[in-house]
C-alpha atoms as a PDB file:
ATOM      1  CA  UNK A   1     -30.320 -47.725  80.732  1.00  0.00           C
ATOM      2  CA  UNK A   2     -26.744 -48.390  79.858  1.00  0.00           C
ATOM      3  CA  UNK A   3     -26.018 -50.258  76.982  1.00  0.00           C
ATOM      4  CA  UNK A   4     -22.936 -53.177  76.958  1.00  0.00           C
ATOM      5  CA  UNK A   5     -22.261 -52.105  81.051  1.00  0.00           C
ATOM      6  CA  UNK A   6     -24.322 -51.795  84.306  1.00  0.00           C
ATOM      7  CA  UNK A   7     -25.678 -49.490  86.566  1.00  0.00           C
ATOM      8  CA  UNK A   8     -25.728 -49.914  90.392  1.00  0.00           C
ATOM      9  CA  UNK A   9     -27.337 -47.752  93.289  1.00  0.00           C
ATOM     10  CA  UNK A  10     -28.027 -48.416  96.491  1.00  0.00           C
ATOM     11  CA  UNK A  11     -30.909 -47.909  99.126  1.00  0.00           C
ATOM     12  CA  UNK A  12     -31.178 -47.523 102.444  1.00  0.00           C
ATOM     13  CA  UNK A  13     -34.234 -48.549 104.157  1.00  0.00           C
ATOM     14  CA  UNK A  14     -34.714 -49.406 107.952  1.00  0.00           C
ATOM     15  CA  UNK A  15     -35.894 -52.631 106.929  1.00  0.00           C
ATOM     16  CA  UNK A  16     -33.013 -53.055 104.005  1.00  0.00           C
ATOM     17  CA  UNK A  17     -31.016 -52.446 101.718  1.00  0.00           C
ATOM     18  CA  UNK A  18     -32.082 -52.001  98.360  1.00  0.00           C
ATOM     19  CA  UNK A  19     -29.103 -52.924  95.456  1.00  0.00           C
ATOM     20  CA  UNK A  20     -30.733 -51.524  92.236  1.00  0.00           C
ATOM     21  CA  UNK A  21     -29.210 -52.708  89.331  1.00  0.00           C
ATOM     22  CA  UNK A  22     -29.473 -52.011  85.318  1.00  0.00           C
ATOM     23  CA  UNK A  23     -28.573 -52.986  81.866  1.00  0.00           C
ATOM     24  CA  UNK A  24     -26.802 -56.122  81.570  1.00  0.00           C
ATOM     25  CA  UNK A  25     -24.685 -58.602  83.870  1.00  0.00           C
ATOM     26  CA  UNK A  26     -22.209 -60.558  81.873  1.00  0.00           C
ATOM     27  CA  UNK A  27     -18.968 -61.899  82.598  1.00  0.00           C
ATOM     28  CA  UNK A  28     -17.600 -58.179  81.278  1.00  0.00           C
ATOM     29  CA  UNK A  29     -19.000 -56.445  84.155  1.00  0.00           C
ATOM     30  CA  UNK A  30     -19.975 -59.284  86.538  1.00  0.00           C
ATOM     31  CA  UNK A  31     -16.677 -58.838  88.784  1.00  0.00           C
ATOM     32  CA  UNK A  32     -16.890 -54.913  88.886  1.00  0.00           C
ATOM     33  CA  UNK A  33     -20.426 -55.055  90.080  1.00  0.00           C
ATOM     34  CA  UNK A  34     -19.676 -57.690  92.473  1.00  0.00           C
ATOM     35  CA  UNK A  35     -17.255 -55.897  93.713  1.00  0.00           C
ATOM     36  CA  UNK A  36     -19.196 -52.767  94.952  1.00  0.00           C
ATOM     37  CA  UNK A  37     -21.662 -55.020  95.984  1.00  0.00           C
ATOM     38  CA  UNK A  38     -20.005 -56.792  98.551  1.00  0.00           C
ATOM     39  CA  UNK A  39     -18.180 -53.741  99.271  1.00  0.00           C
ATOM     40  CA  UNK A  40     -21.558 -52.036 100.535  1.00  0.00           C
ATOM     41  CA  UNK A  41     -22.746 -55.369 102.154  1.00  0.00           C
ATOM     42  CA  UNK A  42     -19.271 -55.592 104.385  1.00  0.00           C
ATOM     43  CA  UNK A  43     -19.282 -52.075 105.667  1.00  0.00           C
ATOM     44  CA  UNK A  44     -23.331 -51.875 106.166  1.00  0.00           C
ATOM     45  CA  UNK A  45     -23.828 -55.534 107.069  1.00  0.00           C
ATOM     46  CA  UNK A  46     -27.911 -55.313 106.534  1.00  0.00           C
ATOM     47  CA  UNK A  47     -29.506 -57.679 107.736  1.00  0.00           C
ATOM     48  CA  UNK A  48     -32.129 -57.840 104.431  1.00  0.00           C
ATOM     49  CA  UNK A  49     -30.795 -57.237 101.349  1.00  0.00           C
ATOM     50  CA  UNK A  50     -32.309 -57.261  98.321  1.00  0.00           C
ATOM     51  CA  UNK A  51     -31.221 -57.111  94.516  1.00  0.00           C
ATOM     52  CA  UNK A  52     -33.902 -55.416  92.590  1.00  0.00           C
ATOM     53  CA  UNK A  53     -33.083 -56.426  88.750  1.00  0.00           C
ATOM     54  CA  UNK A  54     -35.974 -54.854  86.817  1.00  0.00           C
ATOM     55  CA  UNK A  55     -34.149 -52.802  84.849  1.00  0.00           C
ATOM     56  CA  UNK A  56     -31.343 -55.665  83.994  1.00  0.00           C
ATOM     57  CA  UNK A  57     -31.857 -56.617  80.338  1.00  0.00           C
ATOM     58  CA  UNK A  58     -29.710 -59.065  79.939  1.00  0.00           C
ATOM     59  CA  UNK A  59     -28.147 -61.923  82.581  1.00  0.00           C
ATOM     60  CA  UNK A  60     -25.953 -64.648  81.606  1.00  0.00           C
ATOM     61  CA  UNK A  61     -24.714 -67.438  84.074  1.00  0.00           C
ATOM     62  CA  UNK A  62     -22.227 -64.560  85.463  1.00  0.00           C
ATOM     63  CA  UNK A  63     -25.737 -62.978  87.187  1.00  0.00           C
ATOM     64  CA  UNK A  64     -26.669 -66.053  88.618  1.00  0.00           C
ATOM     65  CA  UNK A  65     -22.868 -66.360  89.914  1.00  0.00           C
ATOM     66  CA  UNK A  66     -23.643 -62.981  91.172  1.00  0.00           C
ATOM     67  CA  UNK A  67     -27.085 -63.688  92.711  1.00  0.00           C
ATOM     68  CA  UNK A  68     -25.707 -66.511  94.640  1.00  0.00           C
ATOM     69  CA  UNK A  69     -22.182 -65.357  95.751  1.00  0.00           C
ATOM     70  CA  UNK A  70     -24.621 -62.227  97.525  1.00  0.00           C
ATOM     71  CA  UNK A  71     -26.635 -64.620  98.806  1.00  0.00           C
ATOM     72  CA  UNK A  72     -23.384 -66.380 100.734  1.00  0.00           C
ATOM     73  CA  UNK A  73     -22.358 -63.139 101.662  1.00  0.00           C
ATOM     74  CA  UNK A  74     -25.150 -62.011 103.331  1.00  0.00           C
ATOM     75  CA  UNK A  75     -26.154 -65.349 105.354  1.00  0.00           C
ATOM     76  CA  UNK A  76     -22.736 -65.407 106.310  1.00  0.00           C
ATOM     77  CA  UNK A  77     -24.070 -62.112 108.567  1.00  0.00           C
ATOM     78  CA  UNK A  78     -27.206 -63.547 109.605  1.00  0.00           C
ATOM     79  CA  UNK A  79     -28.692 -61.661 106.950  1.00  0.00           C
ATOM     80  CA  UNK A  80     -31.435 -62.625 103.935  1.00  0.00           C
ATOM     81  CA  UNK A  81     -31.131 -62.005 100.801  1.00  0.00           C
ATOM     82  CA  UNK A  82     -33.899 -61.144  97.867  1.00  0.00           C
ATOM     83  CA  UNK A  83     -34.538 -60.627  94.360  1.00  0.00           C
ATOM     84  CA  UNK A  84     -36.455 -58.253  93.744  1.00  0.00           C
ATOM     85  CA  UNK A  85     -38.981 -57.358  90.578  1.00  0.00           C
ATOM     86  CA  UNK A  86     -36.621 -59.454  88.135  1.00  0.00           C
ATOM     87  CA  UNK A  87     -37.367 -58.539  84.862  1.00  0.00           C
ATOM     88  CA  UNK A  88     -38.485 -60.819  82.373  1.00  0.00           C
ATOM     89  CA  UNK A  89     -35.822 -61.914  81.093  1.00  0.00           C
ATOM     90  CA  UNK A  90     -33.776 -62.628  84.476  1.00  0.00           C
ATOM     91  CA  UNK A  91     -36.719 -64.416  85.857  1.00  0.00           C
ATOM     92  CA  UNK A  92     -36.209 -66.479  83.169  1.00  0.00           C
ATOM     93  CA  UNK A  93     -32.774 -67.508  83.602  1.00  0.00           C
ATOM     94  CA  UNK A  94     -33.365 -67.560  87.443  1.00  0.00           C
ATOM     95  CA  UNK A  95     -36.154 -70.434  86.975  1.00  0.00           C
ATOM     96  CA  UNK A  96     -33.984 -72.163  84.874  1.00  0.00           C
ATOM     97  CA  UNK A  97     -31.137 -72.618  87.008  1.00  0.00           C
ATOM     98  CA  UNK A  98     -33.744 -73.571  89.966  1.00  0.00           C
ATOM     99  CA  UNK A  99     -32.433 -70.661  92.028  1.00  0.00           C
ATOM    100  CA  UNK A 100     -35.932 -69.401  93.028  1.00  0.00           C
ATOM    101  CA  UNK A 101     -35.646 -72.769  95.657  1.00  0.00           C
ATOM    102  CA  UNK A 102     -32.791 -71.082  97.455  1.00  0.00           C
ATOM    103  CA  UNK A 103     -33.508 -66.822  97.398  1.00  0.00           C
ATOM    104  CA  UNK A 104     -37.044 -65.376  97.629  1.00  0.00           C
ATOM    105  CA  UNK A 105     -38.441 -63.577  94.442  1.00  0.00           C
ATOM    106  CA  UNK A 106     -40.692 -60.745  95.273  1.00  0.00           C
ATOM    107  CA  UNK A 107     -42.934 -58.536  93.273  1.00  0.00           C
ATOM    108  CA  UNK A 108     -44.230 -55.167  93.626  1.00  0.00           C
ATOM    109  CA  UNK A 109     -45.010 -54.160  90.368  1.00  0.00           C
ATOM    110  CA  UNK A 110     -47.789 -55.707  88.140  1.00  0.00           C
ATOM    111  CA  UNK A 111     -46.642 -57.428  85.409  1.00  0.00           C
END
């Protein structure tokens, strides 16, 4: 885990692709990770994508900026978009905000 920054990968599925992201989304690293989000969503254009954010740590209102502007992105290409395994702490703020009534949360790990 990175501490004060994030880490991003990406999988390819045939179903999907899979944005894994870690440590912390804040308004320091919010744009950068954007950034090679959309990047990776405008060349690929997946039809499913879906953020998997159990290894984020800490979210402020810059993830859920970041959550949604995806979301935009990706129905703008007739795509879906999901959050996957949130942690804790990002299911949390999700909930909060009411997002959960506009992207699917999924789970695939027990809590």
């Amino acid at each position: 885990m990175i501490r004060n920054g994030s880490q991003v990968t990406y999988e390819a599925r045939s179903d999907a692709m899979i944005v894994h992201v870690g440590g912390e989304i804040d308004h320091h690293n919010a744009a950068m990770v954007r950034t090679g989000i959309d990047e990776k969503i405008t060349a690929e254009r997946p039809m499913r994508v879906m953020l998997e954010l159990s290894g984020v740590d800490f979210m402020d209102s810059s993830g859920l900026g970041l959550i949604m502007g995806r979301y935009a992105l990706v129905k703008r290409y007739g795509g879906t978009l999901a959050v996957l395994d949130p942690s804790p702490a990002v299911l949390k703020i999700i909930k909060l905000a009411g997002l959960e009534r506009m992207v699917s949360i999924l789970r695939t790990k027990k809590s």
